[in-house]
Each structure stands twice: as C-alpha cells, then as structure tokens.
PDB file of N, CA and C in Angstrom:
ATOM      1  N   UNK A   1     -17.363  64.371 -17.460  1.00  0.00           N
ATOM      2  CA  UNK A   1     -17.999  63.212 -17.994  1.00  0.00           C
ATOM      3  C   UNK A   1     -16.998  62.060 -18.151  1.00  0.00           C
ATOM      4  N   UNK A   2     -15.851  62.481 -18.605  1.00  0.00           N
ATOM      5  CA  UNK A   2     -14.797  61.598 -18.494  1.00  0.00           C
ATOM      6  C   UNK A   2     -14.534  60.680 -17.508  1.00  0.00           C
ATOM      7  N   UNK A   3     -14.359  61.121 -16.216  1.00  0.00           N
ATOM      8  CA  UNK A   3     -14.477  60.600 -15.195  1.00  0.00           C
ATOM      9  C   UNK A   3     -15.352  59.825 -14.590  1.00  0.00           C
ATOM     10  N   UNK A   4     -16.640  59.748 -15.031  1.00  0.00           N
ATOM     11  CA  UNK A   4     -17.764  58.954 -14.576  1.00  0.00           C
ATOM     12  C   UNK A   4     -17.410  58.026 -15.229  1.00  0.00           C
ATOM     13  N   UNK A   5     -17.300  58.204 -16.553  1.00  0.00           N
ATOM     14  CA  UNK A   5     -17.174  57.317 -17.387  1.00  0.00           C
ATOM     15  C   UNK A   5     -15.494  55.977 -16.853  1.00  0.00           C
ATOM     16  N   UNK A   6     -14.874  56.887 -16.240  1.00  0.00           N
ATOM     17  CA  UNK A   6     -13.803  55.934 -15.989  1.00  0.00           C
ATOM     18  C   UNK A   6     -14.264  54.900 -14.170  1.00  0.00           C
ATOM     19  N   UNK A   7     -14.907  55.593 -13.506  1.00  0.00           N
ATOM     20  CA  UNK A   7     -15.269  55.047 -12.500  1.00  0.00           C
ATOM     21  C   UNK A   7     -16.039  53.937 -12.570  1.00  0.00           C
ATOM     22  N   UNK A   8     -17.500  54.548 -13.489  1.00  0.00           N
ATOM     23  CA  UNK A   8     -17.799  53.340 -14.120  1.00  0.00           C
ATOM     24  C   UNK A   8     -17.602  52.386 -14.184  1.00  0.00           C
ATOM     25  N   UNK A   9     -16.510  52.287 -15.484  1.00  0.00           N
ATOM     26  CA  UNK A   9     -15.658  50.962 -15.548  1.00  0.00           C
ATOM     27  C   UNK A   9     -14.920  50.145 -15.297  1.00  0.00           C
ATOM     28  N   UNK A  10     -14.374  51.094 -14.011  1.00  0.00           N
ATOM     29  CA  UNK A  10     -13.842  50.305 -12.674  1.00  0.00           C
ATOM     30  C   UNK A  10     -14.379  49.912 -12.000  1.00  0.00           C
ATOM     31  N   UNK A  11     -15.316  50.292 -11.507  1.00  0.00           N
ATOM     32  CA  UNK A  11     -16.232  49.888 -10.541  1.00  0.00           C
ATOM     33  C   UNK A  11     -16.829  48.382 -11.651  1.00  0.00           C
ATOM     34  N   UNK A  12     -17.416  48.416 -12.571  1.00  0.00           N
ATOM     35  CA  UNK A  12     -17.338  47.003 -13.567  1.00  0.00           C
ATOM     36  C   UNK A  12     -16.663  46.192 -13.575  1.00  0.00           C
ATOM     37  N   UNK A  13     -15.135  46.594 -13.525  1.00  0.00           N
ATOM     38  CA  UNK A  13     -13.963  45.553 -14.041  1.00  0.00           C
ATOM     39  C   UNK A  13     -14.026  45.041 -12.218  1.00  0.00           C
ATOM     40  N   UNK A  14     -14.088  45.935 -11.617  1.00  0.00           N
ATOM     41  CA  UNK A  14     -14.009  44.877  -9.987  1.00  0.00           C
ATOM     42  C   UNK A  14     -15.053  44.187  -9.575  1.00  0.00           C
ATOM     43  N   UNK A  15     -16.178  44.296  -9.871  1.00  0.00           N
ATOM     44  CA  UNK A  15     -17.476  43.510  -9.506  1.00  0.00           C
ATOM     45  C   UNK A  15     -17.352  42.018 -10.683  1.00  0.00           C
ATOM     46  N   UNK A  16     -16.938  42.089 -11.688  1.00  0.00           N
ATOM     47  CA  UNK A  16     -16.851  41.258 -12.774  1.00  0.00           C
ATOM     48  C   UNK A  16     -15.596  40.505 -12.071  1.00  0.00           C
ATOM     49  N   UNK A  17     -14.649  40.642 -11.537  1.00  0.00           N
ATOM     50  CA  UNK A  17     -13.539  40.386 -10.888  1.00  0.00           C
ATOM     51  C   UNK A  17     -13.612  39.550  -9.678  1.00  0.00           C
ATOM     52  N   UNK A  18     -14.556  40.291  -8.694  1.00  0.00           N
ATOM     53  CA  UNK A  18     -14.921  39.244  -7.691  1.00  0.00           C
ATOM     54  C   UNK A  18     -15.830  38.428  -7.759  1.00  0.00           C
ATOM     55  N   UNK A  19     -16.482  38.696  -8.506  1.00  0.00           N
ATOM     56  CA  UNK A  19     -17.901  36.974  -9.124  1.00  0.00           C
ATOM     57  C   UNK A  19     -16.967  36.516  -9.590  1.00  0.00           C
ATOM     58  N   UNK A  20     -16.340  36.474 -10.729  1.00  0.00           N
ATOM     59  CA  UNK A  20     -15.412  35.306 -10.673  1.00  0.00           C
ATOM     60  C   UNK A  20     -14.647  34.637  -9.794  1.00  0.00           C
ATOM     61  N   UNK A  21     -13.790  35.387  -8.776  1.00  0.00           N
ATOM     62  CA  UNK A  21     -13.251  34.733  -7.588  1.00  0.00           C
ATOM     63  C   UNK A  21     -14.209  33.893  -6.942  1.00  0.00           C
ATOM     64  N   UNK A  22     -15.412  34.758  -6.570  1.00  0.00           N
ATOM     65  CA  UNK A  22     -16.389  33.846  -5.467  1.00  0.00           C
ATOM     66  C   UNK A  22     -16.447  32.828  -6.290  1.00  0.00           C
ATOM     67  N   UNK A  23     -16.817  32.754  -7.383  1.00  0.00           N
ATOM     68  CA  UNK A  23     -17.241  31.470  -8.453  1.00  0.00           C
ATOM     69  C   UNK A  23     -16.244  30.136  -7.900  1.00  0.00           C
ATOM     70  N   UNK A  24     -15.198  30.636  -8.266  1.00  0.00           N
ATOM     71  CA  UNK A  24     -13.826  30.013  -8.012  1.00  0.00           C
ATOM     72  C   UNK A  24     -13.681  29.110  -7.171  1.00  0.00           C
ATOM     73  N   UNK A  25     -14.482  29.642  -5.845  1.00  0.00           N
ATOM     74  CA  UNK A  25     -13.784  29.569  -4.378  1.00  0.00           C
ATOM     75  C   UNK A  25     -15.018  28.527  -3.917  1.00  0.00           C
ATOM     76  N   UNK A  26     -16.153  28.816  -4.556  1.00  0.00           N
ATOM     77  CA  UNK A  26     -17.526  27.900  -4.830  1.00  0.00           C
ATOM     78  C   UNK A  26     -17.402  26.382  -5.390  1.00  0.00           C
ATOM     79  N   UNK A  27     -16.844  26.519  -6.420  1.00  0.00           N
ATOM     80  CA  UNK A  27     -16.495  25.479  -7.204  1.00  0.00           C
ATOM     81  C   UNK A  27     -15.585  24.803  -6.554  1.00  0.00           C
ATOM     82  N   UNK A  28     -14.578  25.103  -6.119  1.00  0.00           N
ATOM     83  CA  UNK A  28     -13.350  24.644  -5.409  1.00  0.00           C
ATOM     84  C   UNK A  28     -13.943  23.517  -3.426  1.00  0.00           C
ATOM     85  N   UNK A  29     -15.311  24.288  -3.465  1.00  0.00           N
ATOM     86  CA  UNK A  29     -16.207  23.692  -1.936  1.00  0.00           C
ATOM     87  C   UNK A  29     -17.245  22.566  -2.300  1.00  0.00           C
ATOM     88  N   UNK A  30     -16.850  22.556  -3.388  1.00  0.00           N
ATOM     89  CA  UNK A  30     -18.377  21.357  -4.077  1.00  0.00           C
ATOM     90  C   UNK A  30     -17.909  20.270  -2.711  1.00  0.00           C
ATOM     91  N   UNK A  31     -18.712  19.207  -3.017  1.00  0.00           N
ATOM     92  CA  UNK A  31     -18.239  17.641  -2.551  1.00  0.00           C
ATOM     93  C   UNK A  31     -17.062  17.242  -3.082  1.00  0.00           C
ATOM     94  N   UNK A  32     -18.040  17.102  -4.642  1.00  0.00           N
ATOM     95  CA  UNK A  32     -16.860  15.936  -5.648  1.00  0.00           C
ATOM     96  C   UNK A  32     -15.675  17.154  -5.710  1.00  0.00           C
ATOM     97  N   UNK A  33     -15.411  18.585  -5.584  1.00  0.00           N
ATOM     98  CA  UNK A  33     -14.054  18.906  -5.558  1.00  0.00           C
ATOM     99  C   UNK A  33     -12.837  18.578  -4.753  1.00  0.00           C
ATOM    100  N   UNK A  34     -13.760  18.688  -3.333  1.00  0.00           N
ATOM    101  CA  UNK A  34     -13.687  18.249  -2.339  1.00  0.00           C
ATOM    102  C   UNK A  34     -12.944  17.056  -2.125  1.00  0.00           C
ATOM    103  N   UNK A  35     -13.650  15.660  -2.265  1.00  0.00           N
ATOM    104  CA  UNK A  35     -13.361  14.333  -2.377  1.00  0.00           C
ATOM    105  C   UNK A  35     -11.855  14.046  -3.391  1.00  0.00           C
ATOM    106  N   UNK A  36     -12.243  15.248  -5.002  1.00  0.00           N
ATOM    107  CA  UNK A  36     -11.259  14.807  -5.891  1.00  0.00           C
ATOM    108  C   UNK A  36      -9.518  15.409  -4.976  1.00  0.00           C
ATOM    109  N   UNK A  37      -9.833  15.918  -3.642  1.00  0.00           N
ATOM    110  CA  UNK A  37      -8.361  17.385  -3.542  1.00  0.00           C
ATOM    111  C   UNK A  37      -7.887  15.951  -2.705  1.00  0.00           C
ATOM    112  N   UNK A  38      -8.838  15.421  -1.698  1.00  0.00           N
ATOM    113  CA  UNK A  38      -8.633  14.245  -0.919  1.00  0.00           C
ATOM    114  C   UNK A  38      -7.907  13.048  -1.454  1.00  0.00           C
ATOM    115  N   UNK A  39      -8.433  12.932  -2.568  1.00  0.00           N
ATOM    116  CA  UNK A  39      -7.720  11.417  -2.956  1.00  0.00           C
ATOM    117  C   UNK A  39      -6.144  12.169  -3.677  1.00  0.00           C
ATOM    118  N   UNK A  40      -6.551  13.444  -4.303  1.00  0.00           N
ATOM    119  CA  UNK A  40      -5.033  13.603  -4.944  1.00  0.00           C
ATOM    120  C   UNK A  40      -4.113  13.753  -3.855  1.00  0.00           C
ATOM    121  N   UNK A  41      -4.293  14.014  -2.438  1.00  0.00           N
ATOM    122  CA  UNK A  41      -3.450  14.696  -1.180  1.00  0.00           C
ATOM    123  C   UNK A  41      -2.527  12.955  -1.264  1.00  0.00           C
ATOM    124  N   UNK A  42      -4.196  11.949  -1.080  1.00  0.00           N
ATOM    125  CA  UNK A  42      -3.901  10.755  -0.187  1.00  0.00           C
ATOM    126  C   UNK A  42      -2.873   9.898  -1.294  1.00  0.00           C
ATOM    127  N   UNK A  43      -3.005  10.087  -2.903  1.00  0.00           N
ATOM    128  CA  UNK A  43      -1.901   9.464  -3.448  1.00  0.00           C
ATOM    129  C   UNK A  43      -0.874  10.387  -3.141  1.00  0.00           C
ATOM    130  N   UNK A  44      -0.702  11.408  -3.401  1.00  0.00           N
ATOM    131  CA  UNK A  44       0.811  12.215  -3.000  1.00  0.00           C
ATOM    132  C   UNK A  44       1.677  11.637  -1.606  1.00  0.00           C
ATOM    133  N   UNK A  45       0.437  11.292  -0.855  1.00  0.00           N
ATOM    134  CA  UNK A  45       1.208  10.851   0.632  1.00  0.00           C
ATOM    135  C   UNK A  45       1.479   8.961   0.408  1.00  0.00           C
ATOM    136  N   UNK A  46       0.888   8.364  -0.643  1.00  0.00           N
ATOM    137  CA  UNK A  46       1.186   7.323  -0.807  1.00  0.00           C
ATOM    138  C   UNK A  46       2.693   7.277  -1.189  1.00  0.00           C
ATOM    139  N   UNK A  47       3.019   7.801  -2.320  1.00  0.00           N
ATOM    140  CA  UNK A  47       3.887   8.336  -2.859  1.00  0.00           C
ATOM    141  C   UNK A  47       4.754   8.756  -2.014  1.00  0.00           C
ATOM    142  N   UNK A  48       4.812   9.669  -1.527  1.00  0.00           N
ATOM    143  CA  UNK A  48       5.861   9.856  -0.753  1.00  0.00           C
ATOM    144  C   UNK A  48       6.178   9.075   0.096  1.00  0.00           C
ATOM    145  N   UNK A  49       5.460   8.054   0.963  1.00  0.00           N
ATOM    146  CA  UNK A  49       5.151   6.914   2.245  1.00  0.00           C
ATOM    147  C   UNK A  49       6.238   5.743   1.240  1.00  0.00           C
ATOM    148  N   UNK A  50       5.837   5.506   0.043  1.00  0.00           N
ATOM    149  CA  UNK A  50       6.792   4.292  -0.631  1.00  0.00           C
ATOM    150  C   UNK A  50       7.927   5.000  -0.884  1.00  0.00           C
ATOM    151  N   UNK A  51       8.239   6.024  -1.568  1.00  0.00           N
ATOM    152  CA  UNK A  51      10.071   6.438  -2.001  1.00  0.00           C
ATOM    153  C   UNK A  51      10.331   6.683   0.087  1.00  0.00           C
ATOM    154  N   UNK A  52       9.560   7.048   0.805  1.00  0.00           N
ATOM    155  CA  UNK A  52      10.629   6.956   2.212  1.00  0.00           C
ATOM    156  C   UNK A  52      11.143   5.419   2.531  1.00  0.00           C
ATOM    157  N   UNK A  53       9.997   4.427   2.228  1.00  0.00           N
ATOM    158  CA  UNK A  53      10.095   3.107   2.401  1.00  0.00           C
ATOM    159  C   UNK A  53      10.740   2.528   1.548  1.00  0.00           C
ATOM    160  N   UNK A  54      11.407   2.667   0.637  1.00  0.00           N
ATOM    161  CA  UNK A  54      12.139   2.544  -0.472  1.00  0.00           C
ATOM    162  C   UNK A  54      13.721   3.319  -0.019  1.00  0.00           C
ATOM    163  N   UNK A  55      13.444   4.321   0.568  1.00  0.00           N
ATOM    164  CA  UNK A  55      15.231   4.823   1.203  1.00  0.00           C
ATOM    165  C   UNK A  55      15.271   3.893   2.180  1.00  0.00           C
ATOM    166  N   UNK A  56      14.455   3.730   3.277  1.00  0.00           N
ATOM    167  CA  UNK A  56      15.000   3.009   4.277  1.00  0.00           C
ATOM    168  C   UNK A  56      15.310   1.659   3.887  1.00  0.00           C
ATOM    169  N   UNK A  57      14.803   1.149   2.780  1.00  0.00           N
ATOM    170  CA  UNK A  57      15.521  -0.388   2.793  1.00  0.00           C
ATOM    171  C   UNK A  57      16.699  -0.459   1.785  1.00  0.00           C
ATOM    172  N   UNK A  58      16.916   0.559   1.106  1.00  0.00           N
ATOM    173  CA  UNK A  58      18.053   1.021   0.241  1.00  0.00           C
ATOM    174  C   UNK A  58      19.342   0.887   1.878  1.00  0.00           C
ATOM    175  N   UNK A  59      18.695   2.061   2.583  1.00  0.00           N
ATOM    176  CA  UNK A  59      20.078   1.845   3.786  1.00  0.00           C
ATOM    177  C   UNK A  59      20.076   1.151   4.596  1.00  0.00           C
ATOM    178  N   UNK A  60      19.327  -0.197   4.870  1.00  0.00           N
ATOM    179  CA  UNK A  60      19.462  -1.101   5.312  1.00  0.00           C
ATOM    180  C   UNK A  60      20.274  -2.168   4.870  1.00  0.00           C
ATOM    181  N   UNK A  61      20.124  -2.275   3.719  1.00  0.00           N
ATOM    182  CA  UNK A  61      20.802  -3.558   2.693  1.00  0.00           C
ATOM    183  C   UNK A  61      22.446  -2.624   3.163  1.00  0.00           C
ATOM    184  N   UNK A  62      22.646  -1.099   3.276  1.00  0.00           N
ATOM    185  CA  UNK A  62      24.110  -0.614   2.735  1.00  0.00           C
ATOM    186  C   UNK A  62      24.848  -1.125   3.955  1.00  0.00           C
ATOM    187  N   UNK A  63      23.814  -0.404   4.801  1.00  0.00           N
ATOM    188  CA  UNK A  63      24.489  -0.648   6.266  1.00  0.00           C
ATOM    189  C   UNK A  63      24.766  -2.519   6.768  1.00  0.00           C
ATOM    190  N   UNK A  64      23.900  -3.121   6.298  1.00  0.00           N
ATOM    191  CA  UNK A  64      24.412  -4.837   6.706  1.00  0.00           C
ATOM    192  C   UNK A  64      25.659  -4.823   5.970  1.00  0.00           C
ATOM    193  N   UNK A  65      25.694  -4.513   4.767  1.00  0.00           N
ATOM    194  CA  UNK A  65      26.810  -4.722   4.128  1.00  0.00           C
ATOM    195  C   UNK A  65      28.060  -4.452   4.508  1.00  0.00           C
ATOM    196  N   UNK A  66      27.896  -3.121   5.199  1.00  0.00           N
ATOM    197  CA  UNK A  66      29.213  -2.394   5.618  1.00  0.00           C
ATOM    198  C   UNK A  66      29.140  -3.307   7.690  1.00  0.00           C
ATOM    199  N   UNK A  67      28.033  -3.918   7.974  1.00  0.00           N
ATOM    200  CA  UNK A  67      28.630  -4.674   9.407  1.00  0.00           C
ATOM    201  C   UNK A  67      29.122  -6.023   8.655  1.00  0.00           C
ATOM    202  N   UNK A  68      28.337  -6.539   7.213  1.00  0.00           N
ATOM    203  CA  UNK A  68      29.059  -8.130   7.162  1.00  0.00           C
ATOM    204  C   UNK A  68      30.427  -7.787   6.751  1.00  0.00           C
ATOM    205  N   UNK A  69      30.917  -6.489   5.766  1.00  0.00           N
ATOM    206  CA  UNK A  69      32.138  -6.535   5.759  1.00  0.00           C
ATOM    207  C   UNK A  69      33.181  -6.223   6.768  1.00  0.00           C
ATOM    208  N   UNK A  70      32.185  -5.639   8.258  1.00  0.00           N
ATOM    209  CA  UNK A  70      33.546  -5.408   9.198  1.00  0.00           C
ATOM    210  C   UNK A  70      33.301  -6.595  10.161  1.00  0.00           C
ATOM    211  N   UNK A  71      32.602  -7.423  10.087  1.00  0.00           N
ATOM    212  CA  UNK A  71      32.247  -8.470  11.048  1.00  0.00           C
ATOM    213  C   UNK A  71      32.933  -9.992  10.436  1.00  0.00           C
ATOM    214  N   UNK A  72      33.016  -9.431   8.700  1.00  0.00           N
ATOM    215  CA  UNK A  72      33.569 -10.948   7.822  1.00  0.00           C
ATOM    216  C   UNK A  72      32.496 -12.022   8.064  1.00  0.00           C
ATOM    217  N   UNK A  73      31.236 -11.434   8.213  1.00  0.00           N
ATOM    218  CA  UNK A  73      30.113 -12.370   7.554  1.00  0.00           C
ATOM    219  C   UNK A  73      29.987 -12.724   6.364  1.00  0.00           C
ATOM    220  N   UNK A  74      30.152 -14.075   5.822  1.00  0.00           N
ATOM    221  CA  UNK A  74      29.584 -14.367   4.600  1.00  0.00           C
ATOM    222  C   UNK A  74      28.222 -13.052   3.649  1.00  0.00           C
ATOM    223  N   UNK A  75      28.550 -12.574   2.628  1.00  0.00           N
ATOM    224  CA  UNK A  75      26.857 -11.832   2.572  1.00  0.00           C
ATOM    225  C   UNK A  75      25.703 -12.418   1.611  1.00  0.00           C
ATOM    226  N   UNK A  76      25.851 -13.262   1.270  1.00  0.00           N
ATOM    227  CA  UNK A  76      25.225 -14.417   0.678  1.00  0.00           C
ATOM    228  C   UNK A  76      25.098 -15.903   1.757  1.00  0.00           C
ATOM    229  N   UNK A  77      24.936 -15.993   2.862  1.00  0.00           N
ATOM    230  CA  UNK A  77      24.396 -17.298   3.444  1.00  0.00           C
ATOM    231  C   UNK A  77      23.688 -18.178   2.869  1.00  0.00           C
ATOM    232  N   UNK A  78      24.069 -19.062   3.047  1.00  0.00           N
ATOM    233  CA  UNK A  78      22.919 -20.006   2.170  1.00  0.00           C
ATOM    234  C   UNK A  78      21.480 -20.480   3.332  1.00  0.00           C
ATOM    235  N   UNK A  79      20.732 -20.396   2.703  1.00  0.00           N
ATOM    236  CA  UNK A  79      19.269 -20.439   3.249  1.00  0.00           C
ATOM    237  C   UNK A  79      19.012 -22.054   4.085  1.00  0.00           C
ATOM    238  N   UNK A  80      18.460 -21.922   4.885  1.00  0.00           N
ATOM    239  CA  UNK A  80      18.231 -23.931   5.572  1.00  0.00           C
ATOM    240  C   UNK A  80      17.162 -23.846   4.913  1.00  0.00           C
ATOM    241  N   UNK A  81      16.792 -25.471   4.799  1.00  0.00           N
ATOM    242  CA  UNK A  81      15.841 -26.068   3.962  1.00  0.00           C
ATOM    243  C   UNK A  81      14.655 -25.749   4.391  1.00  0.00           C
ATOM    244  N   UNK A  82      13.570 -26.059   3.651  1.00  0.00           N
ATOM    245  CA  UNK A  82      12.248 -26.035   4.473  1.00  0.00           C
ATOM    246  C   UNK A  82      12.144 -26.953   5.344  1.00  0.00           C
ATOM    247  N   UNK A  83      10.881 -25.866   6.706  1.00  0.00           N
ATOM    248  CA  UNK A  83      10.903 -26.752   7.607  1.00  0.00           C
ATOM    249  C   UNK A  83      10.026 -28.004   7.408  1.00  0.00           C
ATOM    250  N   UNK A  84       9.569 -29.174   8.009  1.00  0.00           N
ATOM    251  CA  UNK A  84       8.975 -29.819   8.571  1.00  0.00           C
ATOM    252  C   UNK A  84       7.243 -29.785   9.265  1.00  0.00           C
ATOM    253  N   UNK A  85       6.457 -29.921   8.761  1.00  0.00           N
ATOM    254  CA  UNK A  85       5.354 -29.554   9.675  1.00  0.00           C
ATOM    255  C   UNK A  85       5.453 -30.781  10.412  1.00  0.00           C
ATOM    256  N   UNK A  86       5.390 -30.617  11.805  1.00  0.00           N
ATOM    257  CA  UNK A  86       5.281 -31.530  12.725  1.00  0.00           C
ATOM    258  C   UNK A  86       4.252 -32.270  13.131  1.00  0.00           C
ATOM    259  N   UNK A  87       2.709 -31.993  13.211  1.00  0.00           N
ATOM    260  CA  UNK A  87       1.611 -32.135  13.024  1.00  0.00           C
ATOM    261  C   UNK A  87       1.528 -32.756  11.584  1.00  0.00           C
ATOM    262  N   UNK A  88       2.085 -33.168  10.787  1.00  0.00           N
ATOM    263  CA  UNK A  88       1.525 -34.178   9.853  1.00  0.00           C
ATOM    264  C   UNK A  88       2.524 -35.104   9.496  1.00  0.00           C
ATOM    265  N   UNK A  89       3.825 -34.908   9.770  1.00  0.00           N
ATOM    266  CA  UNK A  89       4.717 -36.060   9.921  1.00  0.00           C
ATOM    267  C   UNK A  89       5.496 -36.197  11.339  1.00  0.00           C
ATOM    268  N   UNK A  90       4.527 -36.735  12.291  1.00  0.00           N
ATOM    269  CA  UNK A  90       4.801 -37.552  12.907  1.00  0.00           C
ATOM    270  C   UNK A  90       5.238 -38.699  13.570  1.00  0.00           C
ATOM    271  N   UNK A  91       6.886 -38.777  13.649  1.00  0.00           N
ATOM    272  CA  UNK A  91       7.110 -40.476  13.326  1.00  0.00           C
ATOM    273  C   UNK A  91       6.735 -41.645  14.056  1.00  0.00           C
ATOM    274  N   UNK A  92       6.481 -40.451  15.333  1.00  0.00           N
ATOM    275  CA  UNK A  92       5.984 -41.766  16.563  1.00  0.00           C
ATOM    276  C   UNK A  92       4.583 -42.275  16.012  1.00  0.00           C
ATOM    277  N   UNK A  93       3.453 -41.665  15.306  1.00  0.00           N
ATOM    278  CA  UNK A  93       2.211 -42.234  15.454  1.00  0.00           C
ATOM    279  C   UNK A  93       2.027 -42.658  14.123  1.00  0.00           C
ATOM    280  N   UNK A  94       2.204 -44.495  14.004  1.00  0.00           N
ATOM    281  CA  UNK A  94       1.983 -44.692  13.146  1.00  0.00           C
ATOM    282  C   UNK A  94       0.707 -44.264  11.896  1.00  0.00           C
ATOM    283  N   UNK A  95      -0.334 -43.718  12.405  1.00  0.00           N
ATOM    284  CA  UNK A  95      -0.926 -43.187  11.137  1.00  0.00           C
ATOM    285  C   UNK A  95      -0.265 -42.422  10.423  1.00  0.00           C
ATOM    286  N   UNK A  96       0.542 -41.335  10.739  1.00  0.00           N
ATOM    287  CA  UNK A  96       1.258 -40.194   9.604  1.00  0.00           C
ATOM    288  C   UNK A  96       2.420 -40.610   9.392  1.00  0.00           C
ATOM    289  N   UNK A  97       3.273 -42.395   9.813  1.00  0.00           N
ATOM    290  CA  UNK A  97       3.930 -42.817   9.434  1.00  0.00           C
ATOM    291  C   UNK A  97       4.060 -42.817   7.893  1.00  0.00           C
ATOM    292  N   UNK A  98       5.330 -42.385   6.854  1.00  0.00           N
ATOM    293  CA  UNK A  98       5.311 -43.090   5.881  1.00  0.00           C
ATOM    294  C   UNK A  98       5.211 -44.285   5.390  1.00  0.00           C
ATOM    295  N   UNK A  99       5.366 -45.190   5.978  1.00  0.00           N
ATOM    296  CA  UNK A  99       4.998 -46.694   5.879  1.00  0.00           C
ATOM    297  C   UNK A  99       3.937 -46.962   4.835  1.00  0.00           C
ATOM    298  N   UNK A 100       3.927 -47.540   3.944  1.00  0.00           N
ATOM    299  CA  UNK A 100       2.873 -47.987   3.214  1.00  0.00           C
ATOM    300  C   UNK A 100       1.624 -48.905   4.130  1.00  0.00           C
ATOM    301  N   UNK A 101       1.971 -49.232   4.969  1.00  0.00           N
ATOM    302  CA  UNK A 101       1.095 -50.291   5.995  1.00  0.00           C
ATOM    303  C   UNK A 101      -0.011 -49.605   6.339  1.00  0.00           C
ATOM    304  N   UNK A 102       0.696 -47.737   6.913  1.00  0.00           N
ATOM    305  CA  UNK A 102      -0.429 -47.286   7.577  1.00  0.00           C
ATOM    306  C   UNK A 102      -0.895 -45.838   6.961  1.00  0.00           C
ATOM    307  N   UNK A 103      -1.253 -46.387   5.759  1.00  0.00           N
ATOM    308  CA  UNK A 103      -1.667 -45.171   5.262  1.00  0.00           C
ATOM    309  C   UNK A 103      -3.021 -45.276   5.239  1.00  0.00           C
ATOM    310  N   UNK A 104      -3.843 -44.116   5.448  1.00  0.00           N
ATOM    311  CA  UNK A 104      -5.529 -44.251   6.272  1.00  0.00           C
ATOM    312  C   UNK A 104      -5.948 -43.982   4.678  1.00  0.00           C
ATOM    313  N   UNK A 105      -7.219 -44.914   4.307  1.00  0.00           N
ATOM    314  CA  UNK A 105      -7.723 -44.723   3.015  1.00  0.00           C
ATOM    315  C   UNK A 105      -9.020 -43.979   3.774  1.00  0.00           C
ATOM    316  N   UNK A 106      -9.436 -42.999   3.774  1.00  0.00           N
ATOM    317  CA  UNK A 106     -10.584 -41.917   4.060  1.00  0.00           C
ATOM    318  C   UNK A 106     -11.877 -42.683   3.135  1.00  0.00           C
ATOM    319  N   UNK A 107     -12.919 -42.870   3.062  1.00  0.00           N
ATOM    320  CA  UNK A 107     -13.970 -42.602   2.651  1.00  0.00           C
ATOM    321  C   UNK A 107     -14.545 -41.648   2.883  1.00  0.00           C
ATOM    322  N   UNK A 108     -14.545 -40.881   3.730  1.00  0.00           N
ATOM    323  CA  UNK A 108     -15.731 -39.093   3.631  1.00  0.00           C
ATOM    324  C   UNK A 108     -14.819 -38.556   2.349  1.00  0.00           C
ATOM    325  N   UNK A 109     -15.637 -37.892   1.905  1.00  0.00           N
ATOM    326  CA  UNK A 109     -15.564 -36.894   0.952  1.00  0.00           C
ATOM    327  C   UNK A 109     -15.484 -35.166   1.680  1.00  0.00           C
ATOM    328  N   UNK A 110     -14.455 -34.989   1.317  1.00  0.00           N
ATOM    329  CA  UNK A 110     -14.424 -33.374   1.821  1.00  0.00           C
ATOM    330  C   UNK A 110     -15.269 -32.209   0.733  1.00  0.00           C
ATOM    331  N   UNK A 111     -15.935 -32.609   0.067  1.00  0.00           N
ATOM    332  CA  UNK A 111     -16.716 -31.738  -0.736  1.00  0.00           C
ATOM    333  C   UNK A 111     -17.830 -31.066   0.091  1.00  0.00           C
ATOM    334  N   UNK A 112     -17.489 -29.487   0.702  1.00  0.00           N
ATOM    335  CA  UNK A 112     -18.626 -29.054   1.434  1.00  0.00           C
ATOM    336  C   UNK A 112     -19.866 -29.162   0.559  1.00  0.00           C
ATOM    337  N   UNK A 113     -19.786 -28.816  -0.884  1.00  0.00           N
ATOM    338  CA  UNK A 113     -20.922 -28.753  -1.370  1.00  0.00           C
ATOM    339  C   UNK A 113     -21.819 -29.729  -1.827  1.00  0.00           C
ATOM    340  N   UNK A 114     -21.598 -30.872  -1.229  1.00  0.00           N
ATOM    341  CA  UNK A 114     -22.111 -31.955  -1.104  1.00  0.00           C
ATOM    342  C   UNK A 114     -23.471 -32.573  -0.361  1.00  0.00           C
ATOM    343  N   UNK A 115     -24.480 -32.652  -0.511  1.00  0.00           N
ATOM    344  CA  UNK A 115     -25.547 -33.224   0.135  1.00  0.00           C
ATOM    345  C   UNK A 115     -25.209 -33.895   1.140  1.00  0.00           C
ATOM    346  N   UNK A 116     -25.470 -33.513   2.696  1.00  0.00           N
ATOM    347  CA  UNK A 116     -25.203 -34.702   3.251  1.00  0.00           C
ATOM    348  C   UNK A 116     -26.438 -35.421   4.277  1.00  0.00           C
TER     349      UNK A 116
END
C-alpha cells in the first residue's frame, strides 16, 4: 500500500509540474508577451548600437590627435566665418544690392492664410 501511495504522488507532483511549465511557455506566446520581448530585444540593441557609436567617436577624436600631433597640426583651428548665400546677396543685381536706393518695398502679403 505504501507504494501506491508513493507512485501516486509522483505521478501528482509531475502532472502538477508540467501544467505549470505548459502554462509558462503559453503565457510567454501571448501577442502582448510577444511584442513586450520585441521592444525589450530592440532597446538592448539600441543600447548597444549607441555605446559602439560612442567608442568609435571616442577613437576617432584619439586617433586625429595622435596624426595632428605627428603631422604638427594646430588641434584647435579656428573655424571660417559663415558663408554667404549667394542667391540673396547679389552684388551685380541691383535689387539685392544693399543700397538703400534699391530696396524693393513688396506689397503682397505672404500670409497663406489669407483670403485671396
């Protein structure tokens, strides 16, 4: 009797054992589990995508440093000014001349939302 009695309850403790696993493995196939494993993968790979992008410009800055110091480049250059748009100061055509003479007084109104 002993023995039934122990089979029994093995045979219990393993059936009670694998419904929970299947449960597990169920829960784990939903959608929203699904979706939630996706976005945690896709920040981890964000994450990792910025600290790689973050080494490589760490050894970029080291390495210029170590060619401006064997090349005796300045490593601070000073920057040229801003450029010029060419298309609106134009010196040949007197309209975008600075000249006070030819400065165009517009009457349209650029208000798209305007009745026209």
């Amino acid at each position: 009797m002993f023995r039934r009695t122990f089979w029994f309850t093995a045979g219990a403790a393993a059936g009670v054992w694998a419904t929970t696993k299947v449960n597990r493995k169920l829960k784990q196939l939903t959608p929203e589990s699904l979706a939630a494993q996706a976005a945690n993968k896709a920040i981890e790979a964000g994450h990792k995508l910025r600290d790689f992008a973050l080494d490589v410009r760490d050894g970029m800055a080291q390495r210029e440093a170590e060619l401006g110091e064997v090349l005796g480049i300045d490593a601070d250059p000073e920057l040229p000014g801003p450029r010029r748009i060419a298309a609106i100061e134009n010196s040949n055509n007197p309209k975008y001349s600075k000249d006070p003479r030819y400065v165009e007084r517009s009457t349209y109104s650029h208000n798209r939302n305007e009745d026209h």
